[in-house]
C-alpha atoms as a PDB file:
ATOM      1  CA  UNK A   1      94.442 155.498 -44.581  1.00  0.00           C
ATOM      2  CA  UNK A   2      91.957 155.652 -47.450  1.00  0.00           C
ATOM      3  CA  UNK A   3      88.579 153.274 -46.581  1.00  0.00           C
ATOM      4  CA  UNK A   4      87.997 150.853 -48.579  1.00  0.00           C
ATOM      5  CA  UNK A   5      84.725 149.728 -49.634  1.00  0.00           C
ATOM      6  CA  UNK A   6      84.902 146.181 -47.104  1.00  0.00           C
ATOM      7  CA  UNK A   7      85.850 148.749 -44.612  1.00  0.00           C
ATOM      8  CA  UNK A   8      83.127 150.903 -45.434  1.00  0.00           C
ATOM      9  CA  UNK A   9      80.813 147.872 -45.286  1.00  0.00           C
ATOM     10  CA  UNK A  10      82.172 146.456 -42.008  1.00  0.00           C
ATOM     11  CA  UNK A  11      81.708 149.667 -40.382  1.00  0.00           C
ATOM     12  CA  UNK A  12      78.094 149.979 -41.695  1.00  0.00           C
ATOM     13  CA  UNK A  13      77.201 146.679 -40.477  1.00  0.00           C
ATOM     14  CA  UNK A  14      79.187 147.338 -36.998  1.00  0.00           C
ATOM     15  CA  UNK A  15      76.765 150.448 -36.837  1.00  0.00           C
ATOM     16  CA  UNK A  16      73.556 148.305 -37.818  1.00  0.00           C
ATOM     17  CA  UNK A  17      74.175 145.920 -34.928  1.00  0.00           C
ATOM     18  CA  UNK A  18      75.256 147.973 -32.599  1.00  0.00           C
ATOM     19  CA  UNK A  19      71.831 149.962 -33.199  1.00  0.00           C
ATOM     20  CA  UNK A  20      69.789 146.729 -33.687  1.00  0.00           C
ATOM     21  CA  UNK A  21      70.621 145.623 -30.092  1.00  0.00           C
ATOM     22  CA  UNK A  22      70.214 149.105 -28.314  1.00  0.00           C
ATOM     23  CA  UNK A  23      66.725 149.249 -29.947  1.00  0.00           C
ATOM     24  CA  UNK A  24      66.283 145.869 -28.438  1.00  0.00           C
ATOM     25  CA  UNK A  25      67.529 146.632 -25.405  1.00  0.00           C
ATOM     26  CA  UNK A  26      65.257 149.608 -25.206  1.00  0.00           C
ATOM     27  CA  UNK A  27      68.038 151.908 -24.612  1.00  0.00           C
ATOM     28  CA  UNK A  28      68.343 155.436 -26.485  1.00  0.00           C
ATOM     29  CA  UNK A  29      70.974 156.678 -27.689  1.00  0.00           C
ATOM     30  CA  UNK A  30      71.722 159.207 -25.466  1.00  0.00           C
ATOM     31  CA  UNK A  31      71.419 156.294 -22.920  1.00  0.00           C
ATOM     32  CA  UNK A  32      74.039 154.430 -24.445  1.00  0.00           C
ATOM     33  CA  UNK A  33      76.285 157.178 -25.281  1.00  0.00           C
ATOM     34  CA  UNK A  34      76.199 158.134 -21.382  1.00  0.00           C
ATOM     35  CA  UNK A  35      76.927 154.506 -19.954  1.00  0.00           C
ATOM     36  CA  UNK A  36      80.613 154.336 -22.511  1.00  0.00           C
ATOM     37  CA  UNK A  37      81.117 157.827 -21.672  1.00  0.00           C
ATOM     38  CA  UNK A  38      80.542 159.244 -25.289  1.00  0.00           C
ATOM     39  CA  UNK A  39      78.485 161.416 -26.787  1.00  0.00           C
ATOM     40  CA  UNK A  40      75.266 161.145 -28.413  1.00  0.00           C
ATOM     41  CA  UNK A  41      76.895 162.494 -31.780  1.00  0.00           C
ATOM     42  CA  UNK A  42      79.780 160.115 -31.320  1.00  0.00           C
ATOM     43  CA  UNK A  43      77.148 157.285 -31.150  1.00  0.00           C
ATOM     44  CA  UNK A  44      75.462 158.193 -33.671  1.00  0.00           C
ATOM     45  CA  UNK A  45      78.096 158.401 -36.054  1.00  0.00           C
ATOM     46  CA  UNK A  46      79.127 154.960 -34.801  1.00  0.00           C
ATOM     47  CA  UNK A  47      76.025 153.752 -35.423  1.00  0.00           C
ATOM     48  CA  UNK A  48      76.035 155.241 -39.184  1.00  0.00           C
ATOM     49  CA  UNK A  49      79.247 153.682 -40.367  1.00  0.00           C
ATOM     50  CA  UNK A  50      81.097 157.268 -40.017  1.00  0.00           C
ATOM     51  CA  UNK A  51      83.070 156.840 -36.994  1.00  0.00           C
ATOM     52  CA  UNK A  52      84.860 153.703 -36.115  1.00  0.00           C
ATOM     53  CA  UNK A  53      85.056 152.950 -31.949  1.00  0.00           C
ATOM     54  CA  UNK A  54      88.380 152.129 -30.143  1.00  0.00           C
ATOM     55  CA  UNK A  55      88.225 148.557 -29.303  1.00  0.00           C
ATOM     56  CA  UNK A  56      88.244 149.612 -25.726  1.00  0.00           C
ATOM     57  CA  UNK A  57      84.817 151.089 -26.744  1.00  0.00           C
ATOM     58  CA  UNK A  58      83.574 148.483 -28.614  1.00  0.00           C
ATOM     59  CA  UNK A  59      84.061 146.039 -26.088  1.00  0.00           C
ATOM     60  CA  UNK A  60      82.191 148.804 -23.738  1.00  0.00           C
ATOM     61  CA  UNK A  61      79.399 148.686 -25.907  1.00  0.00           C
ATOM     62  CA  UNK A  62      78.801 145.577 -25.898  1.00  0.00           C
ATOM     63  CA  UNK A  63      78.559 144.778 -22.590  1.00  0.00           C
ATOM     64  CA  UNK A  64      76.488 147.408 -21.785  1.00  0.00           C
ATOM     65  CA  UNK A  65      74.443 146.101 -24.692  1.00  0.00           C
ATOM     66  CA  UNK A  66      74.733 142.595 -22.680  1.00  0.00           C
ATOM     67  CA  UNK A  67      75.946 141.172 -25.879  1.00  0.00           C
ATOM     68  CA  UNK A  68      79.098 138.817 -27.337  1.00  0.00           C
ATOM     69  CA  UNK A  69      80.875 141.321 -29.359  1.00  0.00           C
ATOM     70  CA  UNK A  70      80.605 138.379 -32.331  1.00  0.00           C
ATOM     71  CA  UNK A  71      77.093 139.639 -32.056  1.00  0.00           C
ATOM     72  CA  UNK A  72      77.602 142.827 -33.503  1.00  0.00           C
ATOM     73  CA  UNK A  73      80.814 142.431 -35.441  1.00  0.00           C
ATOM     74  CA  UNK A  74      79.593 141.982 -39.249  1.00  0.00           C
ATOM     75  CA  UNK A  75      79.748 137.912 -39.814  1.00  0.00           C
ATOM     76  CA  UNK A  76      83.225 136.903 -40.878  1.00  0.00           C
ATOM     77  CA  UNK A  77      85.094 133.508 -41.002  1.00  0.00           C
ATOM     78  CA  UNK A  78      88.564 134.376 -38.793  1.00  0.00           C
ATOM     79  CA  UNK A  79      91.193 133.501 -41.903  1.00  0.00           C
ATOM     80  CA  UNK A  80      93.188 130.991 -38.820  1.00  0.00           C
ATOM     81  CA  UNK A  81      92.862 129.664 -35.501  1.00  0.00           C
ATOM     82  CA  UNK A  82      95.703 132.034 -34.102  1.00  0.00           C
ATOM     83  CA  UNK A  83      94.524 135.720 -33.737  1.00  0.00           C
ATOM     84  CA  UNK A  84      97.705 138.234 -33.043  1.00  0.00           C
ATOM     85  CA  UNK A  85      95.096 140.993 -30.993  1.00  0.00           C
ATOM     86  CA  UNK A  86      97.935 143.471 -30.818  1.00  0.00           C
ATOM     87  CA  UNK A  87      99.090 143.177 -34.706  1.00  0.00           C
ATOM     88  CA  UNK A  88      94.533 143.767 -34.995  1.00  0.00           C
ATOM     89  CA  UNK A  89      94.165 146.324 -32.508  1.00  0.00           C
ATOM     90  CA  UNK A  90      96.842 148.366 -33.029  1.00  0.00           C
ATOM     91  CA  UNK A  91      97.619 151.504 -31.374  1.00  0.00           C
ATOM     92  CA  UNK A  92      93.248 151.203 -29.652  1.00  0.00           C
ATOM     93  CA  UNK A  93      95.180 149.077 -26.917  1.00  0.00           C
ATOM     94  CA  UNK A  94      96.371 151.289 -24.660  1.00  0.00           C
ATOM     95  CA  UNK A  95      97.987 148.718 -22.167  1.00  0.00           C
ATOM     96  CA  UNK A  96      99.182 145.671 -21.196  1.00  0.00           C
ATOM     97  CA  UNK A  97      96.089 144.992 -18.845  1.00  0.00           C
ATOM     98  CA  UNK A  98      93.342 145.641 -21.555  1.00  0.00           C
ATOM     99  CA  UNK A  99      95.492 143.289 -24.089  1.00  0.00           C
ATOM    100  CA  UNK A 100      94.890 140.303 -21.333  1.00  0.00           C
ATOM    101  CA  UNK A 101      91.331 141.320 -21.085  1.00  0.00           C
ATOM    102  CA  UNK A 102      90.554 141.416 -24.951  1.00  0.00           C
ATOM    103  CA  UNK A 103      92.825 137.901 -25.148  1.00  0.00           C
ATOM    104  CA  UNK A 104      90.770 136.550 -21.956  1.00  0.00           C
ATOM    105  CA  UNK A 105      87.164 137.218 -23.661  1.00  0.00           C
ATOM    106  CA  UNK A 106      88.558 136.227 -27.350  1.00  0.00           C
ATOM    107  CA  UNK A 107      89.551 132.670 -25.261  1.00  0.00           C
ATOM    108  CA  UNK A 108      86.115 132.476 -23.194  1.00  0.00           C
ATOM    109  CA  UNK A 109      84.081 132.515 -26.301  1.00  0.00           C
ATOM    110  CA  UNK A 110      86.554 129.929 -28.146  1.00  0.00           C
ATOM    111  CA  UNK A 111      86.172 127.811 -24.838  1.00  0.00           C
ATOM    112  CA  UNK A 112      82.172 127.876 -25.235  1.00  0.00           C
ATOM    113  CA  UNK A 113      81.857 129.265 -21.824  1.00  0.00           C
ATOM    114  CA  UNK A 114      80.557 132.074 -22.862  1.00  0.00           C
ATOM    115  CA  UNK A 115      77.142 131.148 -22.918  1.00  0.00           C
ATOM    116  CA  UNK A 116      76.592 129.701 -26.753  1.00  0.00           C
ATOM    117  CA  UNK A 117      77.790 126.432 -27.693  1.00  0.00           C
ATOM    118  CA  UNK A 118      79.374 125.818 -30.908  1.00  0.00           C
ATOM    119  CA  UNK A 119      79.151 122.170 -32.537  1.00  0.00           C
ATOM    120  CA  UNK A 120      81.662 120.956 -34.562  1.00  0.00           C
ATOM    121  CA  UNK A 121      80.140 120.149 -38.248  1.00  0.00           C
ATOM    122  CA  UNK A 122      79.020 116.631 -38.155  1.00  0.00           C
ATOM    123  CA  UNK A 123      79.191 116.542 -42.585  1.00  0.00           C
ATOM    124  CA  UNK A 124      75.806 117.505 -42.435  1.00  0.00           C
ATOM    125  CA  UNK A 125      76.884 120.619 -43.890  1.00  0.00           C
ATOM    126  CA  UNK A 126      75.571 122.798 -41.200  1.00  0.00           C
ATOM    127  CA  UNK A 127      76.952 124.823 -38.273  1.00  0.00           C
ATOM    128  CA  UNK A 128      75.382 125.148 -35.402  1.00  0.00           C
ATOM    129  CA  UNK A 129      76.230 128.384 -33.091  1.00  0.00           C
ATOM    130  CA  UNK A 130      73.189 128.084 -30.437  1.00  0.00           C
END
């Protein structure tokens, strides 16, 4: 499948954030790379856009990273309130056990007990995540 240039672009930002939190976190990359069992090359091209991370990885990576993954996913209004994980994730889910564990965090954070609180819009015209 041919990239497209929003793929391109989530990618680079996925990379960006990813990289913005380890630097915050202090960790290098080699670090990182060794606590989601990849390579520094591997992280590195994650971090530059050029290789995109199973979601299996991804969700490694962030908690290692002691991050929400909405903190380093590229900001992006979900299109509905229903998310079909499998018909997202494809083939990067390997089994039925990390389906329920991608569906459990995707419900945590829409529960707010994740840590953040989001407010409903009160026609002020702002949202408040924090």
């Amino acid at each position: 499948m041919a990239d497209t240039p929003q793929r391109v672009a989530f990618y680079e930002t996925l990379g960006k954030n990813i990289r913005k939190w380890r630097d915050q976190r202090g960790l290098s990359q080699e670090d990182l790379a060794n606590l989601v069992g990849l390579t520094r090359t591997s992280l590195t091209n994650i971090e530059n856009g050029r290789q995109h991370p199973p979601l299996y990885t991804f969700c490694e990576i962030a908690d290692q990273l002691k991050v929400s993954i909405l903190e380093l996913l590229p900001n992006q209004e979900p299109a509905s309130d229903t998310l079909d994980v499998r018909k997202i994730a494809g083939d990067q889910v390997r089994d039925k056990n990390e389906l329920q564990f991608i569906e459990s965090a995707i419900r945590t954070y829409r529960s707010g007990s994740h840590g953040h609180q989001k407010k409903k819009n009160s026609g002020s015209g702002r949202n408040s995540s924090r």
